[in-house]
N, C-alpha and C. Protein backbone atom coordinates (compact mmCIF):
# COMPACT_ATOMS: atom_id res chain seq x y z
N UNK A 1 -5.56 -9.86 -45.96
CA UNK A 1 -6.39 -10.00 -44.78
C UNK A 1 -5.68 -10.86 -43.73
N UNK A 2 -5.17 -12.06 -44.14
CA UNK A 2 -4.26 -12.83 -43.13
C UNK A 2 -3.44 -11.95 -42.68
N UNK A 3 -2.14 -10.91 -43.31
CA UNK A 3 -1.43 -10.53 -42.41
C UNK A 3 -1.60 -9.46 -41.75
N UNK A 4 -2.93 -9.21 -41.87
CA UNK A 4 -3.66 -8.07 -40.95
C UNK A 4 -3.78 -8.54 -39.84
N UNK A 5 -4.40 -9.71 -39.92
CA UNK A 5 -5.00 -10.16 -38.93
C UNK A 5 -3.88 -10.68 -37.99
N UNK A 6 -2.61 -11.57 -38.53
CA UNK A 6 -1.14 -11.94 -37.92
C UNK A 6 -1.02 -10.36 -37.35
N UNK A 7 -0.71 -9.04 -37.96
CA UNK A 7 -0.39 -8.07 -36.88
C UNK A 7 -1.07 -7.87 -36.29
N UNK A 8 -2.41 -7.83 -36.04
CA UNK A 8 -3.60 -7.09 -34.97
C UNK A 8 -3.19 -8.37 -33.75
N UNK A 9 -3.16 -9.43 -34.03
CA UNK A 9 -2.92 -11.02 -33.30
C UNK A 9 -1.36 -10.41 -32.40
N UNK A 10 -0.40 -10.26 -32.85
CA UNK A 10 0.96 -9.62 -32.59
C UNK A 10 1.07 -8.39 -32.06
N UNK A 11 0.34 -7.70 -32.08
CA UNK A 11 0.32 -6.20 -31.35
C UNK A 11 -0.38 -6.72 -30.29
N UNK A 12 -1.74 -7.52 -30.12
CA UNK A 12 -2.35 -7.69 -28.66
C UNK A 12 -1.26 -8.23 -27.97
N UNK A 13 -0.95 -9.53 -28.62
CA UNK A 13 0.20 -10.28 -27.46
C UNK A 13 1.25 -9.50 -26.90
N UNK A 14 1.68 -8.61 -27.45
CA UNK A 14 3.33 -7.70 -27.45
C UNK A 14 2.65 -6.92 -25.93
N UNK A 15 1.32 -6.32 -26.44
CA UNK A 15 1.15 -5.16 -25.26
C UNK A 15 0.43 -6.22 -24.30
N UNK A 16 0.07 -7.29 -24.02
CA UNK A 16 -0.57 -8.07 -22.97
C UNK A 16 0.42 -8.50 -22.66
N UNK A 17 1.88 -8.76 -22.47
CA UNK A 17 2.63 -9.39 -22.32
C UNK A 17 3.74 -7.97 -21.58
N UNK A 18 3.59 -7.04 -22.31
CA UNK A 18 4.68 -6.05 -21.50
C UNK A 18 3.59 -5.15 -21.03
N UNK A 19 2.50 -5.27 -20.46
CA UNK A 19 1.93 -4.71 -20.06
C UNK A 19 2.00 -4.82 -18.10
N UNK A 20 1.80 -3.77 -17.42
CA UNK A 20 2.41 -4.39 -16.16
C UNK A 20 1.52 -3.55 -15.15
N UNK A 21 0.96 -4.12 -14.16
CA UNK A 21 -0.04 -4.03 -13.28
C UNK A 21 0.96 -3.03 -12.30
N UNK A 22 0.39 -1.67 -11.86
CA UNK A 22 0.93 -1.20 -10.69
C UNK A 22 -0.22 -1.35 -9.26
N UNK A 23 0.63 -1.90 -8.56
CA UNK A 23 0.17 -1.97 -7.07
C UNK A 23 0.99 -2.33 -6.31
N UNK A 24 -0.20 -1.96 -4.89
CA UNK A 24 0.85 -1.87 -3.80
C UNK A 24 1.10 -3.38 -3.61
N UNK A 25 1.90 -3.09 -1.93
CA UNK A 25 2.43 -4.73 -2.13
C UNK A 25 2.94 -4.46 -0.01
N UNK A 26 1.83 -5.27 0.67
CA UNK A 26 1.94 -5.75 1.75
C UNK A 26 3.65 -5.36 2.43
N UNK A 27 4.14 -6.91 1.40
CA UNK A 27 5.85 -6.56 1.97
C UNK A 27 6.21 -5.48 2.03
N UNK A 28 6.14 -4.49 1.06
CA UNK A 28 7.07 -3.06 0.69
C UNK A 28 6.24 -2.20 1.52
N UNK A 29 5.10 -2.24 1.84
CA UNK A 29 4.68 -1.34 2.86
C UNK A 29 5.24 -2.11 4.35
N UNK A 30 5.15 -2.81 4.60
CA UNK A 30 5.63 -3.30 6.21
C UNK A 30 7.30 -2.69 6.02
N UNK A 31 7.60 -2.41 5.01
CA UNK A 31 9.15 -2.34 4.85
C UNK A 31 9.40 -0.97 5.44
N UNK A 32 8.48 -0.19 4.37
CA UNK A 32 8.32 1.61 4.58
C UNK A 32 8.05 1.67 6.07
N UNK A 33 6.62 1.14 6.39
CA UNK A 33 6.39 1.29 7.76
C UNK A 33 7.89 0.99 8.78
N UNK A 34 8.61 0.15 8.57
CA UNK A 34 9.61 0.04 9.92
C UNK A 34 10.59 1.14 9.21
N UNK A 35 11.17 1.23 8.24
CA UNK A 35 12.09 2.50 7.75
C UNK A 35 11.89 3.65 7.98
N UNK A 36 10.51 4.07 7.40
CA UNK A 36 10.10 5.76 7.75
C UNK A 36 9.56 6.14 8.84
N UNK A 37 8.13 5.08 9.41
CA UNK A 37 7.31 5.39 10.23
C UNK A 37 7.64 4.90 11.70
N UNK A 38 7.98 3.79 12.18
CA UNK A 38 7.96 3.11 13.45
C UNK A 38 8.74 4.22 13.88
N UNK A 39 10.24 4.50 14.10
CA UNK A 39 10.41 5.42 15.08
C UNK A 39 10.12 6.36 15.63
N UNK A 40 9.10 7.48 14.21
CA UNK A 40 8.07 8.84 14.95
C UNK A 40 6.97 8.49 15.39
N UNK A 41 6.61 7.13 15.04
CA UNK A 41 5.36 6.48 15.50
C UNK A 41 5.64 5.90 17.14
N UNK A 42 6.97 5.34 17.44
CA UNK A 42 6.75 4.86 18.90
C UNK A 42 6.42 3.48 18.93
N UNK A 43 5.31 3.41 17.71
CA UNK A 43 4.87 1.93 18.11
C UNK A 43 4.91 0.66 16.87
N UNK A 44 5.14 -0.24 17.50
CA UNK A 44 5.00 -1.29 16.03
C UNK A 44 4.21 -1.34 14.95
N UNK A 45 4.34 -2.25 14.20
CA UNK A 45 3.20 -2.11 13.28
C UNK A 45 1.66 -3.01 13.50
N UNK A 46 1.96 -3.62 13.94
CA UNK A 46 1.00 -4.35 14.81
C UNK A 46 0.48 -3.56 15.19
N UNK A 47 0.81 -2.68 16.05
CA UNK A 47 -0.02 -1.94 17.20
C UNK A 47 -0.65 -0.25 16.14
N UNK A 48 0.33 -0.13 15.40
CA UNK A 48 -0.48 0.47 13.91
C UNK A 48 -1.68 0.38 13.20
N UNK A 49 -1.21 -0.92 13.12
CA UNK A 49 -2.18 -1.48 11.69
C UNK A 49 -3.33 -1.79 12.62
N UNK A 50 -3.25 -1.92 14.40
CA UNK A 50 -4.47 -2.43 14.87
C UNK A 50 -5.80 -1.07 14.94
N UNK A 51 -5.37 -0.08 14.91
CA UNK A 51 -5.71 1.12 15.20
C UNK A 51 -6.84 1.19 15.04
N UNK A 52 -7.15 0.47 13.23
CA UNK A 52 -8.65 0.61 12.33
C UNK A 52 -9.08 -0.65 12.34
N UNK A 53 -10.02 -1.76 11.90
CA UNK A 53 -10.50 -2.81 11.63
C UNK A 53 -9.80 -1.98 9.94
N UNK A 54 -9.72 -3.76 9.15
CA UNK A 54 -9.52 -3.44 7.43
C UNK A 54 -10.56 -2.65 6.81
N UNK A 55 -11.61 -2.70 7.01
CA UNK A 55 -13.04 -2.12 6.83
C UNK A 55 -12.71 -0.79 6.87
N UNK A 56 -12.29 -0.09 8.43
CA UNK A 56 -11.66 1.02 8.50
C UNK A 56 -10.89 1.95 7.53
N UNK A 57 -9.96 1.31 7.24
CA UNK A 57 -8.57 1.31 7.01
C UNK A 57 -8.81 1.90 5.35
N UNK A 58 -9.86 0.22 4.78
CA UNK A 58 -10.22 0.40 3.31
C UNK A 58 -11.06 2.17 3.24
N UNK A 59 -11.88 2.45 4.22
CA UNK A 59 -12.50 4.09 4.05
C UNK A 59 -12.00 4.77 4.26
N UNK A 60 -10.79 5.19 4.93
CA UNK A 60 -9.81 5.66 5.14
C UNK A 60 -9.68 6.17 3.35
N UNK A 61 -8.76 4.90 2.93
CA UNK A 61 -8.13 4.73 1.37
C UNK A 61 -7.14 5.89 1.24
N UNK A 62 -6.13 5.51 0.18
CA UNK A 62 -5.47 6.62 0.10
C UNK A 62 -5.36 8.16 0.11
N UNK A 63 -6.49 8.47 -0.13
CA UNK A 63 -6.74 9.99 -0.20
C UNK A 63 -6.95 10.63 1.54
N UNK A 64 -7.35 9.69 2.25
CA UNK A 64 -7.18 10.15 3.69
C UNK A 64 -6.13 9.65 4.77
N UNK A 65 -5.46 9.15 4.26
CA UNK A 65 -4.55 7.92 4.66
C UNK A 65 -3.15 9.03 5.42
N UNK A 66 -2.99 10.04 4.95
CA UNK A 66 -2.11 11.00 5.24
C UNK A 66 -2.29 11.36 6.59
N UNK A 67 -3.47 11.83 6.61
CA UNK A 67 -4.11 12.56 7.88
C UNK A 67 -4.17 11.86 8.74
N UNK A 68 -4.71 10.71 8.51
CA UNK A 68 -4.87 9.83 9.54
C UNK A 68 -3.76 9.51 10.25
N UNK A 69 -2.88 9.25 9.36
CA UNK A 69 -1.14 9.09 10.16
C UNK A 69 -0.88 9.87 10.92
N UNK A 70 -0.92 11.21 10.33
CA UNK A 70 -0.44 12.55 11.43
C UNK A 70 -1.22 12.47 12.14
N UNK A 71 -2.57 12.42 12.33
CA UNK A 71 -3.46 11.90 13.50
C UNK A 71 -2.50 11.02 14.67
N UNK A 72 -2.39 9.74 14.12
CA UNK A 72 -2.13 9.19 14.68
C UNK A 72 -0.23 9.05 15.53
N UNK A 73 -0.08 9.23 14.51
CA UNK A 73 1.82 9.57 14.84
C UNK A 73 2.33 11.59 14.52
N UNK A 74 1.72 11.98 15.43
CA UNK A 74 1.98 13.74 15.25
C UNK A 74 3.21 14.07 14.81
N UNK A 75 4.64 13.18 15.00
CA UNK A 75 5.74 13.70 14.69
C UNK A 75 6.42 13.05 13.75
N UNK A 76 5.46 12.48 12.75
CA UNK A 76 5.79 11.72 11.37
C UNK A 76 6.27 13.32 10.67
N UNK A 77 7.30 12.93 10.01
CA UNK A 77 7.55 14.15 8.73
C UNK A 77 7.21 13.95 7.85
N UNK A 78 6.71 15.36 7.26
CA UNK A 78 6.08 15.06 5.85
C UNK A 78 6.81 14.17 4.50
N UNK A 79 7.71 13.97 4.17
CA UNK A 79 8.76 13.41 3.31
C UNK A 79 8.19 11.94 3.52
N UNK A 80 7.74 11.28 4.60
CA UNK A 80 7.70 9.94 4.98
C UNK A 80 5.83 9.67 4.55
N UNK A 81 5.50 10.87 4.16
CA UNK A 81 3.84 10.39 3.85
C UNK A 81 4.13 11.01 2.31
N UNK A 82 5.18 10.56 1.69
CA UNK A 82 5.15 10.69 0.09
C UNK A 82 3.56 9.86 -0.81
N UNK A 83 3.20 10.88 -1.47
CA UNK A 83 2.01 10.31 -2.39
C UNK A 83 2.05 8.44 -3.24
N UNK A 84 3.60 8.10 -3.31
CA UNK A 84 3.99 7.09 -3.69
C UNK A 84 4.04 5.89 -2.16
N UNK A 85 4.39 6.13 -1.72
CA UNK A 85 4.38 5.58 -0.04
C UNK A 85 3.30 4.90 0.62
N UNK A 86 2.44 6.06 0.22
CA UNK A 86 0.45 6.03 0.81
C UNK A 86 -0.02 4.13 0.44
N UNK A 87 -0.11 4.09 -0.97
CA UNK A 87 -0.80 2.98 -1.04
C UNK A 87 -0.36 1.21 -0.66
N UNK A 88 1.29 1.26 -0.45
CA UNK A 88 1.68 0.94 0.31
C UNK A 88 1.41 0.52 1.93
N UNK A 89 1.38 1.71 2.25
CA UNK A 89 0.71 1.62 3.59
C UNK A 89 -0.24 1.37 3.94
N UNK A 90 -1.05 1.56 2.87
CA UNK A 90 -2.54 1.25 3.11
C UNK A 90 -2.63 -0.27 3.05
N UNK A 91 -2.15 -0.72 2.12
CA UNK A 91 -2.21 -2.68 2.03
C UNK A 91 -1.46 -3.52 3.32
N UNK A 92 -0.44 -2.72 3.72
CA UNK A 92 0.02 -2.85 5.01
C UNK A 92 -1.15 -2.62 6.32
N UNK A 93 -1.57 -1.72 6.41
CA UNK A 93 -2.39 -1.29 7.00
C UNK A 93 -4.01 -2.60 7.32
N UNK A 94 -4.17 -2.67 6.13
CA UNK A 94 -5.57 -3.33 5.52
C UNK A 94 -5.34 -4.96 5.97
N UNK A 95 -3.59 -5.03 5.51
CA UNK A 95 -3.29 -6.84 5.42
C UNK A 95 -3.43 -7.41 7.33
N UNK A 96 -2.82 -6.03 8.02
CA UNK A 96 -3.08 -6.32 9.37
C UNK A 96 -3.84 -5.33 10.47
N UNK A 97 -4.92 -5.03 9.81
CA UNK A 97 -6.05 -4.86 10.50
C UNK A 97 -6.15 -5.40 12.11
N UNK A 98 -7.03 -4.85 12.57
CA UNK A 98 -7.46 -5.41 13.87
C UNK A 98 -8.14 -6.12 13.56
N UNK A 99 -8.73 -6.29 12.96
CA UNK A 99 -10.03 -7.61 12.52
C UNK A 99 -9.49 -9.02 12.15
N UNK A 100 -8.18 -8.55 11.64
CA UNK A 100 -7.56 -9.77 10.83
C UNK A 100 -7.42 -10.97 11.19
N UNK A 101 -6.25 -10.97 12.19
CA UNK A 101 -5.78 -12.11 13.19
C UNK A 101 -5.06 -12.21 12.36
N UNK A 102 -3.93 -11.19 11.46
CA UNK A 102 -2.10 -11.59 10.84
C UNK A 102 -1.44 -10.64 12.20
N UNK A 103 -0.60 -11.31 11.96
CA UNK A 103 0.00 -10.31 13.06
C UNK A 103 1.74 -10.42 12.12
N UNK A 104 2.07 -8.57 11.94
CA UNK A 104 3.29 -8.89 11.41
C UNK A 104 4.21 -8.76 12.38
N UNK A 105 5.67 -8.87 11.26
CA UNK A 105 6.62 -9.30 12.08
C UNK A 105 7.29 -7.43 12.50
N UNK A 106 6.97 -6.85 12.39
CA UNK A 106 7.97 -5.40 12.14
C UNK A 106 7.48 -4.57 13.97
């Protein structure tokens, strides 16, 4: 019973420990945004991200987040609204809102 209990104890820790959270990440979207988007976009990211309030932005969410771009920047190419990209942008998007008062640097 003890070394049942030592492995059940040893298997949680092993997988809580190499276990690894995917999400987006502010920086790496402001990154994408000036790499892929700012030049078919025209405009900063500031002037991007002001477009929606975060509120916006969050209903938007990834699943509409595409459209809205081409909405907004018509001569974005598709390659640059990769399904991996999106949520990215969206925390970018969300972190500098019009509502916010961050203003990034890109």
């Amino acid at each position: 019973m003890n070394n049942l209990l030592k492995t059940v104890l040893a298997s949680v820790m092993v997988l809580a420990v190499s276990s690894t959270v995917v999400s987006a990440d502010v920086a790496k979207g402001q990154k994408l945004y000036t790499k892929k988007l700012k030049t078919s976009c025209g405009v900063t990211g500031a002037a991007m991200a002001g477009k929606h309030t975060q509120d916006e932005w969050s209903e938007i969410g990834t699943a509409g987040l595409a459209a809205e771009i081409k909405v907004i920047c018509p001569k974005v190419k598709d390659k640059a609204l990769k399904g991996k990209y999106l949520p990215h942008y969206l925390d970018f998007f969300k972190e500098y809102g019009s509502d916010s008062g961050n203003v990034p640097s890109c």
